[in-house]
Protein backbone atom coordinates (compact mmCIF):
# COMPACT_ATOMS: atom_id res chain seq x y z
CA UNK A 1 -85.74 95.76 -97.74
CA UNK A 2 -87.48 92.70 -98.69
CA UNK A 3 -87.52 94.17 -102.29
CA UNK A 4 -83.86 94.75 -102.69
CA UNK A 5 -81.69 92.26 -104.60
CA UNK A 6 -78.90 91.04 -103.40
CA UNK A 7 -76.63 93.61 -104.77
CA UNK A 8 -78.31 96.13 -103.16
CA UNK A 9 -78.37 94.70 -99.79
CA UNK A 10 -74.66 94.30 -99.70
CA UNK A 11 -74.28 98.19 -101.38
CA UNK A 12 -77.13 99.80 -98.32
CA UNK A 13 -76.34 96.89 -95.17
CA UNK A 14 -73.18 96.62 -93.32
CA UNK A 15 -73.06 92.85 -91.90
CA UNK A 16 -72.32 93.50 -88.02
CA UNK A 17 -72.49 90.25 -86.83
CA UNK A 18 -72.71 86.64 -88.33
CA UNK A 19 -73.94 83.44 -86.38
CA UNK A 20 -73.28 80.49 -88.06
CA UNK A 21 -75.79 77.39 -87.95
CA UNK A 22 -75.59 75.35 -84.93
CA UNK A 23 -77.48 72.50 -84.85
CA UNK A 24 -78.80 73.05 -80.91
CA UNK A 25 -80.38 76.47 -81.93
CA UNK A 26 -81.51 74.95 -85.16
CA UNK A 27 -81.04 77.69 -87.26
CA UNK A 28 -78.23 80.79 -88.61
CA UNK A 29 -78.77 84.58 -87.87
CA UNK A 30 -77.51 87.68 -89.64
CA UNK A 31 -77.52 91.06 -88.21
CA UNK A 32 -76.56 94.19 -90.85
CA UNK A 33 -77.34 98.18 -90.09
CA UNK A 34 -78.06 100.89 -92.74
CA UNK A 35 -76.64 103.30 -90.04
CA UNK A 36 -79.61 104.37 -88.59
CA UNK A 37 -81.21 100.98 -87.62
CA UNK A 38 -80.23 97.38 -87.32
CA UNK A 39 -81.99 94.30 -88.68
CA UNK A 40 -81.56 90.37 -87.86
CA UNK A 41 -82.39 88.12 -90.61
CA UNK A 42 -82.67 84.43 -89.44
CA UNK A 43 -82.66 81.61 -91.42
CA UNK A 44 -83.14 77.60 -89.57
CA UNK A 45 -85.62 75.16 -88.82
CA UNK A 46 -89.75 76.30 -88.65
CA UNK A 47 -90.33 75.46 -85.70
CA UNK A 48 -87.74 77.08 -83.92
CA UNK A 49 -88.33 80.03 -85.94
CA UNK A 50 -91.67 80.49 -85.10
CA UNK A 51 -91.58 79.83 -81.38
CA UNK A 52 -89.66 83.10 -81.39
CA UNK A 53 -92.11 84.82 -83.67
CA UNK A 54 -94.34 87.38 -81.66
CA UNK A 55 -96.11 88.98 -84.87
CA UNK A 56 -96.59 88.18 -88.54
CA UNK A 57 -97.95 89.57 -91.76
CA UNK A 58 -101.66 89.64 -92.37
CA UNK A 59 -102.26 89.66 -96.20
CA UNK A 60 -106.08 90.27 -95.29
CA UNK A 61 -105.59 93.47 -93.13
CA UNK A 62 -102.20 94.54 -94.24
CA UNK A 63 -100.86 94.87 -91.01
CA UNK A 64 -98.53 92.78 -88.57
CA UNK A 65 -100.81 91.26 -86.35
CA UNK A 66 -99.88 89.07 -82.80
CA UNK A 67 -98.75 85.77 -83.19
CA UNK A 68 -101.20 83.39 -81.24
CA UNK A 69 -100.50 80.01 -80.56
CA UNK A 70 -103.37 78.88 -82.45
CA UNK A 71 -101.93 80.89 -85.21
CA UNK A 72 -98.41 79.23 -84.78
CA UNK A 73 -99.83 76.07 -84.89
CA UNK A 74 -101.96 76.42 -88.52
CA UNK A 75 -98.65 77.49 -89.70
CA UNK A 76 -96.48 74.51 -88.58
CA UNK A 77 -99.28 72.29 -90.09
CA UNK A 78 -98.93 74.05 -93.45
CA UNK A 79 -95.30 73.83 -93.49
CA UNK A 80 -95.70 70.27 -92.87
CA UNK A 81 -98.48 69.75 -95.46
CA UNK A 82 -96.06 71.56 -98.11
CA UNK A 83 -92.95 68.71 -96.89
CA UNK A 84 -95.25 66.02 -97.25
CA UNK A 85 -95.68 66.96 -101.12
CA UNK A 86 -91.74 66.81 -101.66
């Protein structure tokens, strides 16, 4: 999915339920089906992203891996690294 446009998305997905942004859960949350599964996209602040995060994407082993707290942590310091340079 991640390689469909836009167009695509809104051709293949059917949008079953919208959450808007509320500023106590930080962030906005889309859920859309192709008819056989459903998928949530979520968009909002990092760190309240990633405290719900149990995997992510390993680039070096291809593979979703478990999120570790360690591993949360190096990525809140990189997102914060990447503010810091505007």
């Amino acid at each position: 999915m991640i390689k469909d446009n836009e167009a695509v998305c809104h051709k293949k997905y059917k949008t079953i339920v919208q959450l808007d942004f509320e500023s106590n859960r930080k962030c906005m949350s889309t859920i859309v089906s192709d008819g056989s599964k459903n998928i949530q996209f979520i968009k909002g602040a990092p760190e309240r992203l990633l405290e719900k995060c149990t995997k992510y994407f390993d680039k070096g082993t291809n593979a979703a891996v478990d999120m570790t707290a360690k591993q949360r942590q190096t990525f809140l310091a990189l997102i914060e690294k990447q503010a810091g340079q505007g």
